[in-house]
PDB file of N, CA and C in Angstrom:
ATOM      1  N   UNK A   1      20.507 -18.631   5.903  1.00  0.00           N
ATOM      2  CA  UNK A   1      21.176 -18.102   4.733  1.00  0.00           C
ATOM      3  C   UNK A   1      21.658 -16.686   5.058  1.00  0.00           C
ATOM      4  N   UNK A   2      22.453 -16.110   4.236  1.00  0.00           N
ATOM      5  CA  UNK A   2      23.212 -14.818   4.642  1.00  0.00           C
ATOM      6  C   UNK A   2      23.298 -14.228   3.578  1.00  0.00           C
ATOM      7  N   UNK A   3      22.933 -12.983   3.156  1.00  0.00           N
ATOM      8  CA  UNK A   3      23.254 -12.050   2.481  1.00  0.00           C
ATOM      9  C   UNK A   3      23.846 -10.745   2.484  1.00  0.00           C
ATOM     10  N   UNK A   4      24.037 -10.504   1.256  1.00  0.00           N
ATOM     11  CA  UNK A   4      24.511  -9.204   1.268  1.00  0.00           C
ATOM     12  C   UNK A   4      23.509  -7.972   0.252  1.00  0.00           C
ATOM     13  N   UNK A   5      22.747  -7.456   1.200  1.00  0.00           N
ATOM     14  CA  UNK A   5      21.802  -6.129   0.520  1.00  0.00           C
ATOM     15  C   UNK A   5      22.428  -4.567   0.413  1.00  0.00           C
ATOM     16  N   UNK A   6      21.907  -4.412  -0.729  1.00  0.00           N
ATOM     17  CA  UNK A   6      22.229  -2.976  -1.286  1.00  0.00           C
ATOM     18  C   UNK A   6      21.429  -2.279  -1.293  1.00  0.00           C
ATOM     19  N   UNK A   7      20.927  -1.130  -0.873  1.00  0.00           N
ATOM     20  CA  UNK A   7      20.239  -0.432  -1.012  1.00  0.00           C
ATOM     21  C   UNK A   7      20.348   0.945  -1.775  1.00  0.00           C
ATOM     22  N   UNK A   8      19.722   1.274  -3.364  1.00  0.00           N
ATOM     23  CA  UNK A   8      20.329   2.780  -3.979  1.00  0.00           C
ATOM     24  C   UNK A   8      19.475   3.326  -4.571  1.00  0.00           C
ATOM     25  N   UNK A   9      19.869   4.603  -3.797  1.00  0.00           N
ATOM     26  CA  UNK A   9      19.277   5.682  -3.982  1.00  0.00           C
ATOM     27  C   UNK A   9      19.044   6.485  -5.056  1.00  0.00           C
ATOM     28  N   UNK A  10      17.670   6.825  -5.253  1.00  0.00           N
ATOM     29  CA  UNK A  10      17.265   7.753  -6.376  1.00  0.00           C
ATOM     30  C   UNK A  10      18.103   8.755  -6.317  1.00  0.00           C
ATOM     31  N   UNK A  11      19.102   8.448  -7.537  1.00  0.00           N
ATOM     32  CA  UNK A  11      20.197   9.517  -7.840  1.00  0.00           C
ATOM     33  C   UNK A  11      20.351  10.153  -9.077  1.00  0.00           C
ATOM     34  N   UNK A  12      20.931  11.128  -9.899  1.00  0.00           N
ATOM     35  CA  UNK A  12      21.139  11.443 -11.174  1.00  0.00           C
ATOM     36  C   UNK A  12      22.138  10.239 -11.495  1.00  0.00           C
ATOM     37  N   UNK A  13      21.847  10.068 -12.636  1.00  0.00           N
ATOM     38  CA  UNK A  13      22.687   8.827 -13.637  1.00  0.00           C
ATOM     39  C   UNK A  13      22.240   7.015 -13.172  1.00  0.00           C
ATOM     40  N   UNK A  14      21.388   7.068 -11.910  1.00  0.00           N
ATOM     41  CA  UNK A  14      20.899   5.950 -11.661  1.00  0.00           C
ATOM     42  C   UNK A  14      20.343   4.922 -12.715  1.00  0.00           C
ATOM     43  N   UNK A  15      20.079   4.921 -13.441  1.00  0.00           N
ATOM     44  CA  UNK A  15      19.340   4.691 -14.678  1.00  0.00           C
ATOM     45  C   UNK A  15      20.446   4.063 -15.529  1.00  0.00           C
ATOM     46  N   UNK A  16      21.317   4.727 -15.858  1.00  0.00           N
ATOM     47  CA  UNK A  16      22.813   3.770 -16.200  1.00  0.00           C
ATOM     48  C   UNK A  16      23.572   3.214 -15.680  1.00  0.00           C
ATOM     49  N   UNK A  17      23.232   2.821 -14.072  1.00  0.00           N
ATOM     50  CA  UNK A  17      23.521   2.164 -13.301  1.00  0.00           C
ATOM     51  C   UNK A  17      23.133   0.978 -12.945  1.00  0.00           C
ATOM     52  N   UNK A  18      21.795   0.967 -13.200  1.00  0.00           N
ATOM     53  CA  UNK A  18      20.869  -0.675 -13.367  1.00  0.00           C
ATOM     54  C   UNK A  18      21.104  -1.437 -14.431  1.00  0.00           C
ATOM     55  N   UNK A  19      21.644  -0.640 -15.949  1.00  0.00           N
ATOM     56  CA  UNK A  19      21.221  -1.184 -16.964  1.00  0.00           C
ATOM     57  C   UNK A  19      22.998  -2.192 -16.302  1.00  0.00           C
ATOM     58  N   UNK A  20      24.242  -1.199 -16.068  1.00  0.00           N
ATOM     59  CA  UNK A  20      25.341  -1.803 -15.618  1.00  0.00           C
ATOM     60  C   UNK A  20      25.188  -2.775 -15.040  1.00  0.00           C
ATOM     61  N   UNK A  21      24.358  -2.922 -13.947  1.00  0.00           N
ATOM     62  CA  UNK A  21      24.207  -3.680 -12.893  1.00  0.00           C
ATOM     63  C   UNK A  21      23.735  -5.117 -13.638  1.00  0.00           C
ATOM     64  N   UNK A  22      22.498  -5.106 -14.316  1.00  0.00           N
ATOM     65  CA  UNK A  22      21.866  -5.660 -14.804  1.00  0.00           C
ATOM     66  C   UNK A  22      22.455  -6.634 -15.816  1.00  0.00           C
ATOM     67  N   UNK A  23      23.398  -6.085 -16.495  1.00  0.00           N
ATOM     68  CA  UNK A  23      23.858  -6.699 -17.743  1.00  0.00           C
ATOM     69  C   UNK A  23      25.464  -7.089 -17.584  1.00  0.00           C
ATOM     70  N   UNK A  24      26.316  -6.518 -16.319  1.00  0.00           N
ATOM     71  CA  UNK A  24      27.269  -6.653 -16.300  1.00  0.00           C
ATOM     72  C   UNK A  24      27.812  -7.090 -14.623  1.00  0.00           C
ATOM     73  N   UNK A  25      27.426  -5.994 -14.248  1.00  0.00           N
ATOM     74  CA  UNK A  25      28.075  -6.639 -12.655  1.00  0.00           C
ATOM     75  C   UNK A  25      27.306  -8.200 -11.934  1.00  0.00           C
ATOM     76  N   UNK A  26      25.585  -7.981 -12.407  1.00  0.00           N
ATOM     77  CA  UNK A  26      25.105  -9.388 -11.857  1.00  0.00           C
ATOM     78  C   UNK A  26      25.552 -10.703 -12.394  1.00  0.00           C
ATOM     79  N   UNK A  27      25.500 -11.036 -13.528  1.00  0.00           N
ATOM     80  CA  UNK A  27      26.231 -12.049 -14.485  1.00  0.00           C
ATOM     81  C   UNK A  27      27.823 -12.253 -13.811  1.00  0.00           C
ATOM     82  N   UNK A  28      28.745 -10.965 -13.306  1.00  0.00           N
ATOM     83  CA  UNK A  28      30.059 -11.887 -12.963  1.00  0.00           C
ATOM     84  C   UNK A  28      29.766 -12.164 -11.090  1.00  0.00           C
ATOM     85  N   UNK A  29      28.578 -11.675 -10.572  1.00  0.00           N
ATOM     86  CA  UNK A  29      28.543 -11.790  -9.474  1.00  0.00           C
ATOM     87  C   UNK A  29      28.018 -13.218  -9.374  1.00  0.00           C
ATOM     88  N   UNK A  30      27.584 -13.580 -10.250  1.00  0.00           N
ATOM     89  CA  UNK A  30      26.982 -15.465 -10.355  1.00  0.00           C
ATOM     90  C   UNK A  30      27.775 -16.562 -10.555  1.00  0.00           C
ATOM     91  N   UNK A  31      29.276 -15.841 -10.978  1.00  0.00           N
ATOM     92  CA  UNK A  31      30.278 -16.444 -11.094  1.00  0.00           C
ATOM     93  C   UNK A  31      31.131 -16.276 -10.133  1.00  0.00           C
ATOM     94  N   UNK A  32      30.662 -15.957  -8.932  1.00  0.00           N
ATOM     95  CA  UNK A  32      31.642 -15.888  -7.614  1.00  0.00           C
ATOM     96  C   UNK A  32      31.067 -17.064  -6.928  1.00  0.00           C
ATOM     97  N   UNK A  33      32.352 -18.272  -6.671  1.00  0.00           N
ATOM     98  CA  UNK A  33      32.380 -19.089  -5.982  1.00  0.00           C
ATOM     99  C   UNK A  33      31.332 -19.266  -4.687  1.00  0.00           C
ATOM    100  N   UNK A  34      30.266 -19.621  -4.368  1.00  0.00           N
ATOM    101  CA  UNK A  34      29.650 -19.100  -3.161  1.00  0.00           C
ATOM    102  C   UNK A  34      28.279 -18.648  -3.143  1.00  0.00           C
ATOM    103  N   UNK A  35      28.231 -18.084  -4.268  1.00  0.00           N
ATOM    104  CA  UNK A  35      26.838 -17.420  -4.385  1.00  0.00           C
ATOM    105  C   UNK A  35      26.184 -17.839  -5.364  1.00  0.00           C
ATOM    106  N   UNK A  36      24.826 -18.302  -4.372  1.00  0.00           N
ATOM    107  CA  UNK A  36      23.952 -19.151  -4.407  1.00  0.00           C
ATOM    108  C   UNK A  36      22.786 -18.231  -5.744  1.00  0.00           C
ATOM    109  N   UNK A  37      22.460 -17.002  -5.616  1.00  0.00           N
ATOM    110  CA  UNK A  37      21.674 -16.313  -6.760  1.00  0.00           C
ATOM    111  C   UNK A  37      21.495 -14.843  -5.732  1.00  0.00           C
ATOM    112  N   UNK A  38      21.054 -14.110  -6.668  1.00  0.00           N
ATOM    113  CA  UNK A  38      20.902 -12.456  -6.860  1.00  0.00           C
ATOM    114  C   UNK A  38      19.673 -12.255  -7.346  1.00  0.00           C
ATOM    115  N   UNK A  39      19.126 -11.223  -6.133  1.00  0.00           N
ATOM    116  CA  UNK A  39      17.894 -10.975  -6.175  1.00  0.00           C
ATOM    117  C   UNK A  39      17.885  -9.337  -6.438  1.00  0.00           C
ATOM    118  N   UNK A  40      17.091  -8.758  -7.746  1.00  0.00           N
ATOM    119  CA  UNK A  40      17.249  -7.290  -8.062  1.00  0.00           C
ATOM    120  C   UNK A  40      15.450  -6.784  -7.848  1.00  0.00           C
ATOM    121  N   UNK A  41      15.374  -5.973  -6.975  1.00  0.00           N
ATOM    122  CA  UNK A  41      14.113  -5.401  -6.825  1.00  0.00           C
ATOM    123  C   UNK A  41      13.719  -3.838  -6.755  1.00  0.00           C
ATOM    124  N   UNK A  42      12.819  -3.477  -8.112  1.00  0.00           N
ATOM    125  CA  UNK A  42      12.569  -2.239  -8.140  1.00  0.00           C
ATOM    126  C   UNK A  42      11.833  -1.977  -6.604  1.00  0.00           C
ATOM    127  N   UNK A  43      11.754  -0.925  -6.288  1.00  0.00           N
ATOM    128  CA  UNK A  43      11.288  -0.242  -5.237  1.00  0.00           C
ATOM    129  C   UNK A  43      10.244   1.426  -5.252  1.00  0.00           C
ATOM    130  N   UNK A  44       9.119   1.106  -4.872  1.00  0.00           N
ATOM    131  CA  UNK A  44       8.146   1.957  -4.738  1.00  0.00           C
ATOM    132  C   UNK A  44       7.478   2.366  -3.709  1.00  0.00           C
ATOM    133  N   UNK A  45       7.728   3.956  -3.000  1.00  0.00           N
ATOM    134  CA  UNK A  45       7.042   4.066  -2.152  1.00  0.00           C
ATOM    135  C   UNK A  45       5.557   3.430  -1.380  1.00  0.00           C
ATOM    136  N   UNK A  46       5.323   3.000  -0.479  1.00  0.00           N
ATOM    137  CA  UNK A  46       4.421   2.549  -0.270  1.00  0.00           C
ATOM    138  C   UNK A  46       3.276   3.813   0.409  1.00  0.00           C
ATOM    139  N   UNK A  47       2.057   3.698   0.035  1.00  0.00           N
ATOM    140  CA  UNK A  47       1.314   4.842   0.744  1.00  0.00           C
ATOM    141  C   UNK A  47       0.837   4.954   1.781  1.00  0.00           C
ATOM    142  N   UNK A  48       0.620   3.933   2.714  1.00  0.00           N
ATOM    143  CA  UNK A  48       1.043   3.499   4.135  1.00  0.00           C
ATOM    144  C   UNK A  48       2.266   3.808   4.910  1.00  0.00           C
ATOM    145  N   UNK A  49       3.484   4.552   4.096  1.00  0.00           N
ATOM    146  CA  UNK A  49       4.802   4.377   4.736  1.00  0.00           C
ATOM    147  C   UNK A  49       4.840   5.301   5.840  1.00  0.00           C
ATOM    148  N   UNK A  50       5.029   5.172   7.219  1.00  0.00           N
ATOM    149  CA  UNK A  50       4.972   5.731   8.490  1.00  0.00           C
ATOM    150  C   UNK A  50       6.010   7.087   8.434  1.00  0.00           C
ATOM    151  N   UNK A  51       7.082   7.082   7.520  1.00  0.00           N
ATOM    152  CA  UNK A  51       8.068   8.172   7.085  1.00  0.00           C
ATOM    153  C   UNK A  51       7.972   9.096   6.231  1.00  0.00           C
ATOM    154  N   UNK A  52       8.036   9.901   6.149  1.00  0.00           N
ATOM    155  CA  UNK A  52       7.547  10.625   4.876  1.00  0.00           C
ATOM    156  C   UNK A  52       9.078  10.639   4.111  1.00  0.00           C
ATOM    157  N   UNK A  53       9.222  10.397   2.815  1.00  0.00           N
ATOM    158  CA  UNK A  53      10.260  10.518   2.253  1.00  0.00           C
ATOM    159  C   UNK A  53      11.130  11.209   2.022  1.00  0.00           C
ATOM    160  N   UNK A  54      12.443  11.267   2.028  1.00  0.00           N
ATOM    161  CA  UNK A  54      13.546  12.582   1.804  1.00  0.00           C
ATOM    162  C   UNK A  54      14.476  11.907   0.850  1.00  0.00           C
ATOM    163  N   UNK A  55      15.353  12.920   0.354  1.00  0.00           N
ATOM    164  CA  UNK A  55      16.249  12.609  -0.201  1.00  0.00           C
ATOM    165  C   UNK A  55      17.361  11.410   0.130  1.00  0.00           C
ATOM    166  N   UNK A  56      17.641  11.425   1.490  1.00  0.00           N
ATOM    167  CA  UNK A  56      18.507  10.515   2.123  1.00  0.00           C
ATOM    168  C   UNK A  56      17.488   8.727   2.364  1.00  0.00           C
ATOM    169  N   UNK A  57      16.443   9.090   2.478  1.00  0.00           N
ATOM    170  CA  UNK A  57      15.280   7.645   2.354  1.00  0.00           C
ATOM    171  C   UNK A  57      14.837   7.431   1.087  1.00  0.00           C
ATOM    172  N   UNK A  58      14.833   8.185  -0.275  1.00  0.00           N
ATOM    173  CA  UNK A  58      14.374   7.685  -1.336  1.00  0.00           C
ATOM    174  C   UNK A  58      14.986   6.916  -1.978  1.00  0.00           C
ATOM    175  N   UNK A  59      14.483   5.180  -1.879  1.00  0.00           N
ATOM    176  CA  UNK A  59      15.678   4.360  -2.832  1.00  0.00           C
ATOM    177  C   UNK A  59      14.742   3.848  -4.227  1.00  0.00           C
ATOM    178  N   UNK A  60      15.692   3.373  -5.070  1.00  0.00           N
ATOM    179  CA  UNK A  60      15.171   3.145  -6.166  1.00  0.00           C
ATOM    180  C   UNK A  60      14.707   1.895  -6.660  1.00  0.00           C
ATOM    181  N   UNK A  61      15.971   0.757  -6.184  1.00  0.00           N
ATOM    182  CA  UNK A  61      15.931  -0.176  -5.883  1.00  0.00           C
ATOM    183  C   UNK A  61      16.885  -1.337  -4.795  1.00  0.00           C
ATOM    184  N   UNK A  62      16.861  -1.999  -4.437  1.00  0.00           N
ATOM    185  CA  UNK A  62      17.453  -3.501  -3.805  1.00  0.00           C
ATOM    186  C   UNK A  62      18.028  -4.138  -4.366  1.00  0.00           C
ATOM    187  N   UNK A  63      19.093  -4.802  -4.121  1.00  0.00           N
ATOM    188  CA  UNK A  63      19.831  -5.858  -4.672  1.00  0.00           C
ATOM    189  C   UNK A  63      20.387  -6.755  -3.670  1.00  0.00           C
ATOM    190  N   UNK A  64      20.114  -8.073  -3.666  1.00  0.00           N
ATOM    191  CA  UNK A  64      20.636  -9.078  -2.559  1.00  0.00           C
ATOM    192  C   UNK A  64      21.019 -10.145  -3.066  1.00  0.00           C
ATOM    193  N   UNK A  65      22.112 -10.386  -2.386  1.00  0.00           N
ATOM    194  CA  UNK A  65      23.417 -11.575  -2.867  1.00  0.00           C
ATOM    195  C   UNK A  65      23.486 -12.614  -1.923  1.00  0.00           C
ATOM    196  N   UNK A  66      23.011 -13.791  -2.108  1.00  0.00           N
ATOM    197  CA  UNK A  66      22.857 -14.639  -0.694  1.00  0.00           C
ATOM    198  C   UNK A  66      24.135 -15.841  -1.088  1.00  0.00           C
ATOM    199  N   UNK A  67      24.407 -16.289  -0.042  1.00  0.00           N
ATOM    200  CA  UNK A  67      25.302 -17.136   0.796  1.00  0.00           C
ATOM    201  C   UNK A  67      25.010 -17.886   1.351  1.00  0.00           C
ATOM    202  N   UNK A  68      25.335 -19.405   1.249  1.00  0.00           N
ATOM    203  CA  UNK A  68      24.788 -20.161   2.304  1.00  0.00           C
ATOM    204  C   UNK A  68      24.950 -20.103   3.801  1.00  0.00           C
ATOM    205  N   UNK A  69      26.150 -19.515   4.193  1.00  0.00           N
ATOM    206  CA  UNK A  69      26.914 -19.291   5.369  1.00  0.00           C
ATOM    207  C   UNK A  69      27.590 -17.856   5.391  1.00  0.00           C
ATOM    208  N   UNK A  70      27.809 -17.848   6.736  1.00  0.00           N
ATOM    209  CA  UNK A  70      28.905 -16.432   6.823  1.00  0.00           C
ATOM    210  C   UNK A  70      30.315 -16.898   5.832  1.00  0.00           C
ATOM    211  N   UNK A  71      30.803 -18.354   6.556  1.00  0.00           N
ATOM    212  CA  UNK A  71      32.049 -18.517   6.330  1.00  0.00           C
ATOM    213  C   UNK A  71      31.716 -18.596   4.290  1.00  0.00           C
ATOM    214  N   UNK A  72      30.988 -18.632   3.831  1.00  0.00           N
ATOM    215  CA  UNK A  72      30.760 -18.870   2.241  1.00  0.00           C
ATOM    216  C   UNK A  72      30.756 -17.348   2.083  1.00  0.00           C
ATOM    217  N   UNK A  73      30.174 -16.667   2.759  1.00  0.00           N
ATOM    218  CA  UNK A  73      30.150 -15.089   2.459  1.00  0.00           C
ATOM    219  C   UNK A  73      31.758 -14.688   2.537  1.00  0.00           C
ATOM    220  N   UNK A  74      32.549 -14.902   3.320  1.00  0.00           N
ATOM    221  CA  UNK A  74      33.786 -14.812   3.452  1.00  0.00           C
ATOM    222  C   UNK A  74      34.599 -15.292   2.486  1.00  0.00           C
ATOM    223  N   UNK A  75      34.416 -16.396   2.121  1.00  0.00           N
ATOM    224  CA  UNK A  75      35.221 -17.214   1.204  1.00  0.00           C
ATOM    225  C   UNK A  75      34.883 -16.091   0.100  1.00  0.00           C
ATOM    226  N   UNK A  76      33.802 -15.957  -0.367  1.00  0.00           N
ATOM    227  CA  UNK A  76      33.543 -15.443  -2.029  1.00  0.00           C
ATOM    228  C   UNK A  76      34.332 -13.907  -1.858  1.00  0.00           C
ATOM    229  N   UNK A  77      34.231 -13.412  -0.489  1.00  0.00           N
ATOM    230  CA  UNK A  77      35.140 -12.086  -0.455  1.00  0.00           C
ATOM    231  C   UNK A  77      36.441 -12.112  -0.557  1.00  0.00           C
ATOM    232  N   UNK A  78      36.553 -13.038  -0.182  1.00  0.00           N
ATOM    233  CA  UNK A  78      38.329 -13.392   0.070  1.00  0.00           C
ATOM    234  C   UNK A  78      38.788 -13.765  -1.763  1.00  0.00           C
ATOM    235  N   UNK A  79      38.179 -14.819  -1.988  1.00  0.00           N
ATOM    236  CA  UNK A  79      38.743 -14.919  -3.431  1.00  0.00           C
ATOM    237  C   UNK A  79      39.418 -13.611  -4.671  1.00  0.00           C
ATOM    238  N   UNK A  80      39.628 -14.048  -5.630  1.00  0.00           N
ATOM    239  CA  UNK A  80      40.184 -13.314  -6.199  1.00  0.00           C
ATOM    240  C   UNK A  80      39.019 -12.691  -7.075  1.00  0.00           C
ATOM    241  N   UNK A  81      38.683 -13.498  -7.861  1.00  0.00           N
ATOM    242  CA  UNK A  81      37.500 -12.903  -8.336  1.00  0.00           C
ATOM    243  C   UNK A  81      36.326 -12.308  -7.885  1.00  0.00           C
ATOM    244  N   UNK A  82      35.929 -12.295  -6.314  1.00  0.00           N
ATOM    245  CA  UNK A  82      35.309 -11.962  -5.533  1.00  0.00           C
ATOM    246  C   UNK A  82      35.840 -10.325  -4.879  1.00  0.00           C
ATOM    247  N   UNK A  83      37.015 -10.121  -5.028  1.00  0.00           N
ATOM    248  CA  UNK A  83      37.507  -8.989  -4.484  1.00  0.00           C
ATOM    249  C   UNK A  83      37.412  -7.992  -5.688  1.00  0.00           C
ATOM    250  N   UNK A  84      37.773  -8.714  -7.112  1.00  0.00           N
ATOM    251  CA  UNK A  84      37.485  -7.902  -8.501  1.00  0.00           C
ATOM    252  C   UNK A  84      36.097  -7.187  -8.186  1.00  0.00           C
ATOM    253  N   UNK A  85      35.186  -8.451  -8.468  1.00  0.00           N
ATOM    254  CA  UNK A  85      33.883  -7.669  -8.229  1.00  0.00           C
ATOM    255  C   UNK A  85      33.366  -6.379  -7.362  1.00  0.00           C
ATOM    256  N   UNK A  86      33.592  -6.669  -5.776  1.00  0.00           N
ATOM    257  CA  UNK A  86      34.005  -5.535  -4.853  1.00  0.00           C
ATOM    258  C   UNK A  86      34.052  -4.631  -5.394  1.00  0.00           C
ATOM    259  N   UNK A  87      35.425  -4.629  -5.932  1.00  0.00           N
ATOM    260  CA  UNK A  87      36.207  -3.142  -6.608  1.00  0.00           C
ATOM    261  C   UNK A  87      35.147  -3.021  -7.495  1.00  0.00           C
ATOM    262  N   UNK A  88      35.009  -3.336  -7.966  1.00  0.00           N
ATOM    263  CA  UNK A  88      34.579  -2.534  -9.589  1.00  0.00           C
ATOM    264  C   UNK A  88      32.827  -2.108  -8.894  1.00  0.00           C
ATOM    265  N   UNK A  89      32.065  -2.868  -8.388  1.00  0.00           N
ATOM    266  CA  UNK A  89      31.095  -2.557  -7.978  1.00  0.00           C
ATOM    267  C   UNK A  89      30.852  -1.217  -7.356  1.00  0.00           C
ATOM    268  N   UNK A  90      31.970  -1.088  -5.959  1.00  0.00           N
ATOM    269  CA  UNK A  90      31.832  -0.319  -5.142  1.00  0.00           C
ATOM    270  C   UNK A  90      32.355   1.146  -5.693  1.00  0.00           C
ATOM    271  N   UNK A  91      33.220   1.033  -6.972  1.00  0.00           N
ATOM    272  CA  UNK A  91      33.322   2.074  -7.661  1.00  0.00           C
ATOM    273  C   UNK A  91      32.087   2.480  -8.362  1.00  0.00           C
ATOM    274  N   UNK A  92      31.634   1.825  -9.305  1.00  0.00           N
ATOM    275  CA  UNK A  92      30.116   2.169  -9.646  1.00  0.00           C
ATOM    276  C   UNK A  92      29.121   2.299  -8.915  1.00  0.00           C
ATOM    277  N   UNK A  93      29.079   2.021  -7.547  1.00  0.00           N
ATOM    278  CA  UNK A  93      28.040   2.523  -6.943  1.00  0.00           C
ATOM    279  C   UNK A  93      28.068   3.499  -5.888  1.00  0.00           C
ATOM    280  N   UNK A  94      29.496   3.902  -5.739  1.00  0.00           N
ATOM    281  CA  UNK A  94      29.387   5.138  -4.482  1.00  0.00           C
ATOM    282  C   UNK A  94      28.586   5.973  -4.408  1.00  0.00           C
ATOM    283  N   UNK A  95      27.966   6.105  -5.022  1.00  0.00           N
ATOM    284  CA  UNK A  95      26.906   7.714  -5.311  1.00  0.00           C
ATOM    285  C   UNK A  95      25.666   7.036  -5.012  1.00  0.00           C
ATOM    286  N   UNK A  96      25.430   5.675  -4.845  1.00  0.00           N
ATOM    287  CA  UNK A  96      23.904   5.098  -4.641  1.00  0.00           C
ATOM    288  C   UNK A  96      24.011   4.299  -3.806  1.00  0.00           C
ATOM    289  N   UNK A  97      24.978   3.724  -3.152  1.00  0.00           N
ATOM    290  CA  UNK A  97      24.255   2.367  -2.585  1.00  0.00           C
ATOM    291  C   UNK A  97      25.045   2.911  -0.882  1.00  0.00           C
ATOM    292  N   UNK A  98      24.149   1.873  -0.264  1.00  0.00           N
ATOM    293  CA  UNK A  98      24.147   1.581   1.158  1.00  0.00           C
ATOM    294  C   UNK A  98      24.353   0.144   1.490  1.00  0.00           C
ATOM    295  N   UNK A  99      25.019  -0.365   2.148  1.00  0.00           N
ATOM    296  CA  UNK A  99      25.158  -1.767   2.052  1.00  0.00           C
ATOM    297  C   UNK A  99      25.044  -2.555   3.435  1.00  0.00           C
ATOM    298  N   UNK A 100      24.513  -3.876   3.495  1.00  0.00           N
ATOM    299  CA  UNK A 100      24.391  -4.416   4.648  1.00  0.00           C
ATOM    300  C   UNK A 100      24.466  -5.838   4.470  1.00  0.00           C
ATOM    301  N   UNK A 101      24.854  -6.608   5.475  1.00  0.00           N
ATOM    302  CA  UNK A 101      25.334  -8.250   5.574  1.00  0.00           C
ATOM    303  C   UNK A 101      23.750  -8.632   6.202  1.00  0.00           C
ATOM    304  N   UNK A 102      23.463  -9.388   6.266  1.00  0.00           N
ATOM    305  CA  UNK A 102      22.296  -9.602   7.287  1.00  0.00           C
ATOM    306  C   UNK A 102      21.924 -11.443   7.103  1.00  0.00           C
ATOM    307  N   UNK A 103      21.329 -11.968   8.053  1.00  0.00           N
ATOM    308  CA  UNK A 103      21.099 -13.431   8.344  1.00  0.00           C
ATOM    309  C   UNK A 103      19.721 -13.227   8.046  1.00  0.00           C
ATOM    310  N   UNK A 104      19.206 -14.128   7.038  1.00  0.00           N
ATOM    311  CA  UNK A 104      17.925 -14.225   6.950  1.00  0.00           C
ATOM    312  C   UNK A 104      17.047 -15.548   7.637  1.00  0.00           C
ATOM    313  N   UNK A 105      16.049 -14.830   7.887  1.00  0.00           N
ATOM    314  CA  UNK A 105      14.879 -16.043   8.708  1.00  0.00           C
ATOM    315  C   UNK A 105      13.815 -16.020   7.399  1.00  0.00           C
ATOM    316  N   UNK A 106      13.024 -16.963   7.363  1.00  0.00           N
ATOM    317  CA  UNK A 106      12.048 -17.218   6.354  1.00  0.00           C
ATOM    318  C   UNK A 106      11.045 -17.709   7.163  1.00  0.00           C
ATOM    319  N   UNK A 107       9.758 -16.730   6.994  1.00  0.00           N
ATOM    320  CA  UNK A 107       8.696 -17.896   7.872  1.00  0.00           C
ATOM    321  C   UNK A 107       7.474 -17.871   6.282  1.00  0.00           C
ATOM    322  N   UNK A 108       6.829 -18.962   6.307  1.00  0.00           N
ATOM    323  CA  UNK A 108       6.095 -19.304   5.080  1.00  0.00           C
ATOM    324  C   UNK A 108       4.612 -19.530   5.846  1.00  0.00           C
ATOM    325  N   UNK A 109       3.686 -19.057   4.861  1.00  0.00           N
ATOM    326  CA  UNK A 109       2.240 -19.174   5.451  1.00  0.00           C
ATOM    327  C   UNK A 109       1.391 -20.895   5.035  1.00  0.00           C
ATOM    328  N   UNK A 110       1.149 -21.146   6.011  1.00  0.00           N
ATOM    329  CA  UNK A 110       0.513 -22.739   5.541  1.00  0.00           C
ATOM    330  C   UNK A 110      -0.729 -22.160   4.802  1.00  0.00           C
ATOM    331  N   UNK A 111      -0.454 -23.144   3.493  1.00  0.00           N
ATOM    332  CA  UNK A 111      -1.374 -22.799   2.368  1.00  0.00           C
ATOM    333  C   UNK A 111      -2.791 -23.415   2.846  1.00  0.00           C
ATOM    334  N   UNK A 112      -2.141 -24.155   3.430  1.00  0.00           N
ATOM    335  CA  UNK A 112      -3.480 -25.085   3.657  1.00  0.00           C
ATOM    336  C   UNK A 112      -4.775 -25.010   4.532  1.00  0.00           C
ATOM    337  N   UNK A 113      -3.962 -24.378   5.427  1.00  0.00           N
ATOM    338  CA  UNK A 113      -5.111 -23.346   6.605  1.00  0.00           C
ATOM    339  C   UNK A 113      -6.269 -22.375   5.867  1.00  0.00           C
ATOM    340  N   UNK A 114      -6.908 -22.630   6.540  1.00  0.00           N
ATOM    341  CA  UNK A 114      -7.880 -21.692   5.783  1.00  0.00           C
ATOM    342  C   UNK A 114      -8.327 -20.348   7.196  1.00  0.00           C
ATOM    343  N   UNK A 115      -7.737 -18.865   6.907  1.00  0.00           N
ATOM    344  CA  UNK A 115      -7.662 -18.426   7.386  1.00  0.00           C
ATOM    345  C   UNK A 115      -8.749 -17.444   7.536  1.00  0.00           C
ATOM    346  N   UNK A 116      -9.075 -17.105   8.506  1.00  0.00           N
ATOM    347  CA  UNK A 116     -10.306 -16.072   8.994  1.00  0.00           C
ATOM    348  C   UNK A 116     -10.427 -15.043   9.596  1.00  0.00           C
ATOM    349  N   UNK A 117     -10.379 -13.430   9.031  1.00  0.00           N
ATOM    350  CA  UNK A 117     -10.249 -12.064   9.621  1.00  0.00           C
ATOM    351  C   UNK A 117     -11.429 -11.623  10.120  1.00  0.00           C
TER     352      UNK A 117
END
């Protein structure tokens, strides 16, 4: 599967940016030909994290748009309504987001094993 992740940053006005996201940009992003569902995840430092945090590493939350394929990732970009979205997104989010395509692997733990540390 293939997605597309966002990553945004704890910014001023962020906060009216989720509720956007939330109530308006995800709903027409479900209506792009292609895409399979949208995954929105708050984000919290972890206290283990090997980095210490800065301004340029503090995100707020995740957002990932999966695809069955590249060429489906393509198609939904190429469309018309798919390029709307783009626009309007990438205008509302210049100030927060970071963006990346990426191929996902899934490995799942056998439930059934009974495991021993």
């Amino acid at each position: 599967m293939f997605k597309v992740i966002g990553f945004y940053k704890k910014e001023e006005g962020i906060e009216e940016f989720i509720e956007y996201l939330k109530n308006v940009l995800i709903p027409r992003v479900l209506q792009v030909p292609g895409v399979i569902k949208v995954e929105y995840t708050d984000l919290v430092v972890s206290n283990s994290s090997p980095t210490p945090v800065t301004k340029d590493n503090d995100f707020a939350f995740m957002c990932e748009i999966y695809f069955a394929s590249p060429e489906a990732l393509q198609i939904a970009l190429d469309s018309e309504h798919g390029k709307i979205i783009t626009e309007v997104w990438v205008k509302h989010a210049t100030n927060y987001m970071v963006a990346y395509v990426g191929k996902e692997e899934v490995y799942n733990a056998n439930l059934f094993t009974n495991l021993r540390y």
